[in-house]
N, C-alpha and C. Protein backbone atom coordinates (compact mmCIF):
# COMPACT_ATOMS: atom_id res chain seq x y z
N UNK A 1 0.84 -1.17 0.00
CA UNK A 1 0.00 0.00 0.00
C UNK A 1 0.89 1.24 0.00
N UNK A 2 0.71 2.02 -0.77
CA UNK A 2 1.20 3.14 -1.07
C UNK A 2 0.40 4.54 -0.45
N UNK A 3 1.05 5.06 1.34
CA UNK A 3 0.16 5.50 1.50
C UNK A 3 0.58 7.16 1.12
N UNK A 4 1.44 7.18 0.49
CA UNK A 4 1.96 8.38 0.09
C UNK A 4 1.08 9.24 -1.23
N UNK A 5 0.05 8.02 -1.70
CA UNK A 5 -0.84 8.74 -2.85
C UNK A 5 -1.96 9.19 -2.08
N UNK A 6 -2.48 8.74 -0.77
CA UNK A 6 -3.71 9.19 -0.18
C UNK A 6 -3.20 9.96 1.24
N UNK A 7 -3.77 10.77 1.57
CA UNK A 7 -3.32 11.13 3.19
C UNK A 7 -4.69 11.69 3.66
N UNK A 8 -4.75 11.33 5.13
CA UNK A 8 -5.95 11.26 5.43
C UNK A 8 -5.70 12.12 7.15
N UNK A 9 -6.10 12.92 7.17
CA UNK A 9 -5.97 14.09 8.27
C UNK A 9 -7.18 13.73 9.41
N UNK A 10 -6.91 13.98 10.71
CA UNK A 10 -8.40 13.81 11.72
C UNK A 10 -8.16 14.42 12.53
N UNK A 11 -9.11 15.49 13.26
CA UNK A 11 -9.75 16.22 14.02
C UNK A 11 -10.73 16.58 14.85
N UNK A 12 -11.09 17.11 16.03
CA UNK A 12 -12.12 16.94 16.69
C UNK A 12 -12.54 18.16 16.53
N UNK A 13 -13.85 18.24 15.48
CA UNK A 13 -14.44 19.94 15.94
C UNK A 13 -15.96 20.01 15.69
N UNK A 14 -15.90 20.81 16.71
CA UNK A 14 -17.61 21.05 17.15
C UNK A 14 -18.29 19.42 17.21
N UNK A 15 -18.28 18.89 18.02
CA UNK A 15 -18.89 17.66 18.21
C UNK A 15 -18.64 16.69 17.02
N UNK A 16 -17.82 16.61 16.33
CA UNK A 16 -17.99 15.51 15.46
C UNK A 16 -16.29 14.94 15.11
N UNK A 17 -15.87 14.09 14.58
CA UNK A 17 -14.66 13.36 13.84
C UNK A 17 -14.75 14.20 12.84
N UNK A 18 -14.13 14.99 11.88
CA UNK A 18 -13.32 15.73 10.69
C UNK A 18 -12.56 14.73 10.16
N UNK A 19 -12.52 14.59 8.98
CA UNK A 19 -11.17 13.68 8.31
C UNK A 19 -11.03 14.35 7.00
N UNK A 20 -9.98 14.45 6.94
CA UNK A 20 -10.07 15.30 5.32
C UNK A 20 -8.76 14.71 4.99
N UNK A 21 -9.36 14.20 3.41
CA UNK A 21 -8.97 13.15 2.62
C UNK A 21 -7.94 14.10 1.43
N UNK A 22 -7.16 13.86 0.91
CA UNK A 22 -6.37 14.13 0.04
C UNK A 22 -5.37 13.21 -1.19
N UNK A 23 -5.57 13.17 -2.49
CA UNK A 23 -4.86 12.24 -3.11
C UNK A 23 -5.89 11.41 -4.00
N UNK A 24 -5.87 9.96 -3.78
CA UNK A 24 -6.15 9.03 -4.32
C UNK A 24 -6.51 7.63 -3.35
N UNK A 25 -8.24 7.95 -4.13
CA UNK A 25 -8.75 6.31 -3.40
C UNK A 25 -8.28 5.36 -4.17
N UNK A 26 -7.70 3.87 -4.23
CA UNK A 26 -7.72 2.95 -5.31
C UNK A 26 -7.74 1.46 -4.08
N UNK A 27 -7.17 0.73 -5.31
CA UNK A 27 -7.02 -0.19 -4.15
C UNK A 27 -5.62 -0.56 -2.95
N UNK A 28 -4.84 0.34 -3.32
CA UNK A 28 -3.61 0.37 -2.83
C UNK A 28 -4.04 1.45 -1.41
N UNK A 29 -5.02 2.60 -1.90
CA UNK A 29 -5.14 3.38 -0.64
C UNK A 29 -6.27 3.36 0.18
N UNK A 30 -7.17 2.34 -0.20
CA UNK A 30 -8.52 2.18 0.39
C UNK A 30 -8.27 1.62 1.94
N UNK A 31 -7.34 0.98 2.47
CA UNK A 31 -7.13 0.30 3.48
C UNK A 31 -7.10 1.65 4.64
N UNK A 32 -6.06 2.37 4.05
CA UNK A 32 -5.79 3.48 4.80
C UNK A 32 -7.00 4.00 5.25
N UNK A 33 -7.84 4.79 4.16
CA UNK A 33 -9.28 5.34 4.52
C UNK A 33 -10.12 4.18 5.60
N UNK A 34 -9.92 3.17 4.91
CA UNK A 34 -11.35 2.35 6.21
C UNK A 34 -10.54 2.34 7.31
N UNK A 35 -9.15 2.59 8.00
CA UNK A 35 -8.64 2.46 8.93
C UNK A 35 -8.61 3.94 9.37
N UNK A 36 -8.45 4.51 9.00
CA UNK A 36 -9.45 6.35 9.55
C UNK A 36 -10.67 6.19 10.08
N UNK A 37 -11.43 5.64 9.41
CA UNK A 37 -13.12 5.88 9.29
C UNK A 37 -13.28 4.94 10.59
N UNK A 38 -12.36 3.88 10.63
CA UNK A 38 -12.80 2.44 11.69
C UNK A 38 -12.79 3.61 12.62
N UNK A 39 -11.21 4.41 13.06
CA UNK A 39 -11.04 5.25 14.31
C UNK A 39 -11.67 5.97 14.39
N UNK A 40 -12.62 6.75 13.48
CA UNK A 40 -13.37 7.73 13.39
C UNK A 40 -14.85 7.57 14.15
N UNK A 41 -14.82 6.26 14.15
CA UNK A 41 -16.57 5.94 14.37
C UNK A 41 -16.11 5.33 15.58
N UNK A 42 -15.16 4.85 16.24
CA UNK A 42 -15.16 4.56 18.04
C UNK A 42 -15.78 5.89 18.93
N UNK A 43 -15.45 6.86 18.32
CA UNK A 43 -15.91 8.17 19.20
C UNK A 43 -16.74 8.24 19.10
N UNK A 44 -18.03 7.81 18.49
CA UNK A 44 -19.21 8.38 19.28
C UNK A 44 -20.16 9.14 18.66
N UNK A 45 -19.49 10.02 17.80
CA UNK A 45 -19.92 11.11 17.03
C UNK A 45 -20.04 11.41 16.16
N UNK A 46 -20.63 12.22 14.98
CA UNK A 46 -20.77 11.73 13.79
C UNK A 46 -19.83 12.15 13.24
N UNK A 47 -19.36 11.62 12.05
CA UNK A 47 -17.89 11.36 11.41
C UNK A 47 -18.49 12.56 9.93
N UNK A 48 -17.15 13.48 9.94
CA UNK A 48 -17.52 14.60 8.76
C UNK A 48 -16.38 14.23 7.70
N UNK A 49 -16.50 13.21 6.14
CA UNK A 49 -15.58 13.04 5.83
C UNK A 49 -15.01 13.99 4.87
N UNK A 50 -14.14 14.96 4.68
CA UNK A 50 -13.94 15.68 3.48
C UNK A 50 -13.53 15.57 2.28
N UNK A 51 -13.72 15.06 1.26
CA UNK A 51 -13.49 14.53 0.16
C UNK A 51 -13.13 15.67 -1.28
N UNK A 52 -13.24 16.98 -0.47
CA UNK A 52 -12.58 17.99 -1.37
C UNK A 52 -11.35 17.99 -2.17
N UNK A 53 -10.68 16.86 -1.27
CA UNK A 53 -9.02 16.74 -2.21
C UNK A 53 -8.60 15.53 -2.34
N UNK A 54 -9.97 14.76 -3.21
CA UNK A 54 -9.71 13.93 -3.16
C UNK A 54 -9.64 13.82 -5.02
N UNK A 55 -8.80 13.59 -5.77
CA UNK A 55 -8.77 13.43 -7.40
C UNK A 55 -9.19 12.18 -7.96
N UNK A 56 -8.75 11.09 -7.26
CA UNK A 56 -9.47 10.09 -8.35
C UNK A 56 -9.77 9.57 -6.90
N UNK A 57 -11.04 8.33 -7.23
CA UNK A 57 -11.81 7.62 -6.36
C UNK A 57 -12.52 6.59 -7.07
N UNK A 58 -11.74 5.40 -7.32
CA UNK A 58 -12.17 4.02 -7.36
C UNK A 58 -13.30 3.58 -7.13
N UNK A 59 -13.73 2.34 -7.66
CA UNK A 59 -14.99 1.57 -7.19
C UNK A 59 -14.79 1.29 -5.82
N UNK A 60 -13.17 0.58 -5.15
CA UNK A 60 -13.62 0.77 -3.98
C UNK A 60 -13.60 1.24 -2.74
N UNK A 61 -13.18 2.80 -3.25
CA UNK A 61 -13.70 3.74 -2.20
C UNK A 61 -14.92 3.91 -2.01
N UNK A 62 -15.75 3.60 -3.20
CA UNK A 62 -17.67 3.32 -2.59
C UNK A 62 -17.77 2.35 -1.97
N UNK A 63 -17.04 1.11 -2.02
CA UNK A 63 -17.66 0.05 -1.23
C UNK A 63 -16.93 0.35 0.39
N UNK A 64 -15.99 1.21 0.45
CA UNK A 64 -15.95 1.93 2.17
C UNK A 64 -16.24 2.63 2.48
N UNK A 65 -17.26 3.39 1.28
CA UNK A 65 -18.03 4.57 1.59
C UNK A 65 -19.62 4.05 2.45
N UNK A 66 -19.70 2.81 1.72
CA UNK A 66 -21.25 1.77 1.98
C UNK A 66 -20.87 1.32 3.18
N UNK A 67 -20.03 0.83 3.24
CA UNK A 67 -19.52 0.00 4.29
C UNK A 67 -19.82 0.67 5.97
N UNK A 68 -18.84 2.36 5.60
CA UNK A 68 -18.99 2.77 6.97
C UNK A 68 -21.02 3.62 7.14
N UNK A 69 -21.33 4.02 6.10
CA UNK A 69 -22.73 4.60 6.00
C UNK A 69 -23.55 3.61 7.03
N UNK A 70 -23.59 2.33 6.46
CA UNK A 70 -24.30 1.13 7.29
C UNK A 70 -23.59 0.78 8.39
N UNK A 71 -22.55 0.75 9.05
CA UNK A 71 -22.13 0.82 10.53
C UNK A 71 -22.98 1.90 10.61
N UNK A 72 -22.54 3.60 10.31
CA UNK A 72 -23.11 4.41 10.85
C UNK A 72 -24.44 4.35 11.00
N UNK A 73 -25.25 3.82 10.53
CA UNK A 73 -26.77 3.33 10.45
C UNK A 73 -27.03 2.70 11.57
N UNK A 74 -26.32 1.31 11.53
CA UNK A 74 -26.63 0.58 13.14
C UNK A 74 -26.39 0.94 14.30
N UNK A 75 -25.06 1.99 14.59
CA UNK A 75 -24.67 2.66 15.57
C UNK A 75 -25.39 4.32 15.86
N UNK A 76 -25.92 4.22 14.73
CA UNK A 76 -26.63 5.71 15.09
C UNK A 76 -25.57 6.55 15.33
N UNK A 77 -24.42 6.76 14.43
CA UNK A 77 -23.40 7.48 13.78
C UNK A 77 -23.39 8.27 12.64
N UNK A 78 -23.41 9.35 12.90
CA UNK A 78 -23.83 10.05 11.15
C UNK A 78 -22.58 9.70 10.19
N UNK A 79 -22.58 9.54 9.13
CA UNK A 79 -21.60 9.79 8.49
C UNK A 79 -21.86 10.51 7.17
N UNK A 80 -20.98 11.93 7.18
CA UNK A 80 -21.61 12.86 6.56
C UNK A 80 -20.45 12.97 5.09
N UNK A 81 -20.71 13.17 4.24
CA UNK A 81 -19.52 13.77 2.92
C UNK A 81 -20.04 14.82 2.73
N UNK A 82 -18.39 15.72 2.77
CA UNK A 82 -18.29 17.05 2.30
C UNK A 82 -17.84 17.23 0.73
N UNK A 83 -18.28 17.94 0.03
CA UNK A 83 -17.74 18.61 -1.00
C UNK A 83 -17.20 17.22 -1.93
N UNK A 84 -18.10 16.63 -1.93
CA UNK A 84 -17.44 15.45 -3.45
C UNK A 84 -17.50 15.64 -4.89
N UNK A 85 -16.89 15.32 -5.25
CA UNK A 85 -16.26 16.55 -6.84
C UNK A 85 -15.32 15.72 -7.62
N UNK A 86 -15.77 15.86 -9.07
CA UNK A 86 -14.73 15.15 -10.14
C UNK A 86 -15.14 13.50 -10.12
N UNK A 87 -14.12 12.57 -9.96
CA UNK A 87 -14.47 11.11 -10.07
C UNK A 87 -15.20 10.92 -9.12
N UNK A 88 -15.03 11.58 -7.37
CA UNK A 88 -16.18 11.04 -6.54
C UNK A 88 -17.03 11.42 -7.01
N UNK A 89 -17.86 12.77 -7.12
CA UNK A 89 -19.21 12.33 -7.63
C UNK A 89 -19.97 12.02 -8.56
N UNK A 90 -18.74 11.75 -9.61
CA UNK A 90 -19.45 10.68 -10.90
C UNK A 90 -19.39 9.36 -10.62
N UNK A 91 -18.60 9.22 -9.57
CA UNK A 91 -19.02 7.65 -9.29
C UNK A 91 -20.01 7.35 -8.33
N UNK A 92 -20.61 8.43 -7.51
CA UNK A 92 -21.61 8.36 -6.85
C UNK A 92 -22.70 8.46 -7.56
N UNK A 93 -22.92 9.32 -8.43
CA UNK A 93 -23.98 9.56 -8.92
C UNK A 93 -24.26 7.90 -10.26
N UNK A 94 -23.58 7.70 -10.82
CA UNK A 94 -23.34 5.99 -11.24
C UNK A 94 -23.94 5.65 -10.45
N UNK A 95 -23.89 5.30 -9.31
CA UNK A 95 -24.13 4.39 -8.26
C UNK A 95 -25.47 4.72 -7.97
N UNK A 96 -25.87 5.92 -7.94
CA UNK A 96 -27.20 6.35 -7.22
C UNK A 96 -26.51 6.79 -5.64
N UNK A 97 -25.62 6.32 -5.43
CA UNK A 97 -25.01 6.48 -4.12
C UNK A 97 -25.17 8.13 -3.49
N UNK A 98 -25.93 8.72 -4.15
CA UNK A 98 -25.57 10.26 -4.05
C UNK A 98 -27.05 10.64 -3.14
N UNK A 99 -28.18 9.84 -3.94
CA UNK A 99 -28.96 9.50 -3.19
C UNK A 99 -29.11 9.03 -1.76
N UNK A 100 -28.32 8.18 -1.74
CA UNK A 100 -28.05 7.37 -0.14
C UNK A 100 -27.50 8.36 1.08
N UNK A 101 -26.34 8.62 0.29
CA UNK A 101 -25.41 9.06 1.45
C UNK A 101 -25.66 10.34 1.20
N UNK A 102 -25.30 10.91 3.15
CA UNK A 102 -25.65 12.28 3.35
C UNK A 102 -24.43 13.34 2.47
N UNK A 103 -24.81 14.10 1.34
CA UNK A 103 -23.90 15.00 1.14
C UNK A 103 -23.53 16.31 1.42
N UNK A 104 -23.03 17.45 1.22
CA UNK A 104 -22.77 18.46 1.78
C UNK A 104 -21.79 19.45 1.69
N UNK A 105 -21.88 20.72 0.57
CA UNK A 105 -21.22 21.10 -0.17
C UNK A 105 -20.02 22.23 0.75
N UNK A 106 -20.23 22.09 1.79
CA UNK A 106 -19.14 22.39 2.61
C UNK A 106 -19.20 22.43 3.69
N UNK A 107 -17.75 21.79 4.70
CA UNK A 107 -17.61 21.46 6.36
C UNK A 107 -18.14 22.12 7.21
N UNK A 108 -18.85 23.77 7.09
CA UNK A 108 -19.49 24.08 7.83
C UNK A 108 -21.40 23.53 7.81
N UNK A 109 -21.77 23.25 6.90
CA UNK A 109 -23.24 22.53 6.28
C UNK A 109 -23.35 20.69 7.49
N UNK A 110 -21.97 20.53 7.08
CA UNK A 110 -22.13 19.40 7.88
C UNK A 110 -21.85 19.02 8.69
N UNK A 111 -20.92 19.91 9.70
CA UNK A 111 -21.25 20.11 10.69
C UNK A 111 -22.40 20.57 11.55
N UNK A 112 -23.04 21.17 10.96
CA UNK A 112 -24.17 21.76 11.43
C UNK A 112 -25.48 20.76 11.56
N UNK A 113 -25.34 20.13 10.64
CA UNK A 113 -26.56 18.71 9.98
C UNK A 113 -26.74 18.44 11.56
């Protein structure tokens, strides 16, 4: 895994997990992200992921996008996306996934949610 193409930042503000994503989802950097998101969702609170800098995004960065949505579902964890743009949200919108998951055209919107 090459985690030098993705970097993945976390923060505590205003009641929630912050993570802001940068680089590249694929399959080399997807591990990284669900190992953010795993730490992200022990706290409690709802998880704000930022996906503003994120350039390309694989098929399966949706399937850890699904993945953590439905934890967050059973745990009664929000999990919110900020600002998805370029390959994320043409691959969401493909998916219908855009539908599903909560979106939110910037970190103050979803924080607030």
């Amino acid at each position: 895994m090459d985690e030098a193409l993705l970097k993945v930042e976390s923060e505590k503000v205003a009641g929630a997990v912050v993570l802001r994503a940068e680089g590249e989802v694929d399959s080399y950097t997807a591990e990284l992200l669900r190992d953010k998101l795993s730490e992200a969702f022990t706290e409690g609170v709802p998880v704000v992921l930022d996906l503003s800098g994120v350039e390309f995004f694989a098929s399966v960065g949706l399937s850890v996008l699904v993945e953590y949505h439905q934890r967050g579902e059973e745990r009664g964890t929000a999990l919110r996306l900020v600002s998805p743009r370029g390959s994320v949200l043409r691959a969401l919108k493909a998916t219908l996934l855009n539908e599903t998951l909560d979106l939110y055209l910037d970190l103050d919107s979803a924080l607030r949610a």
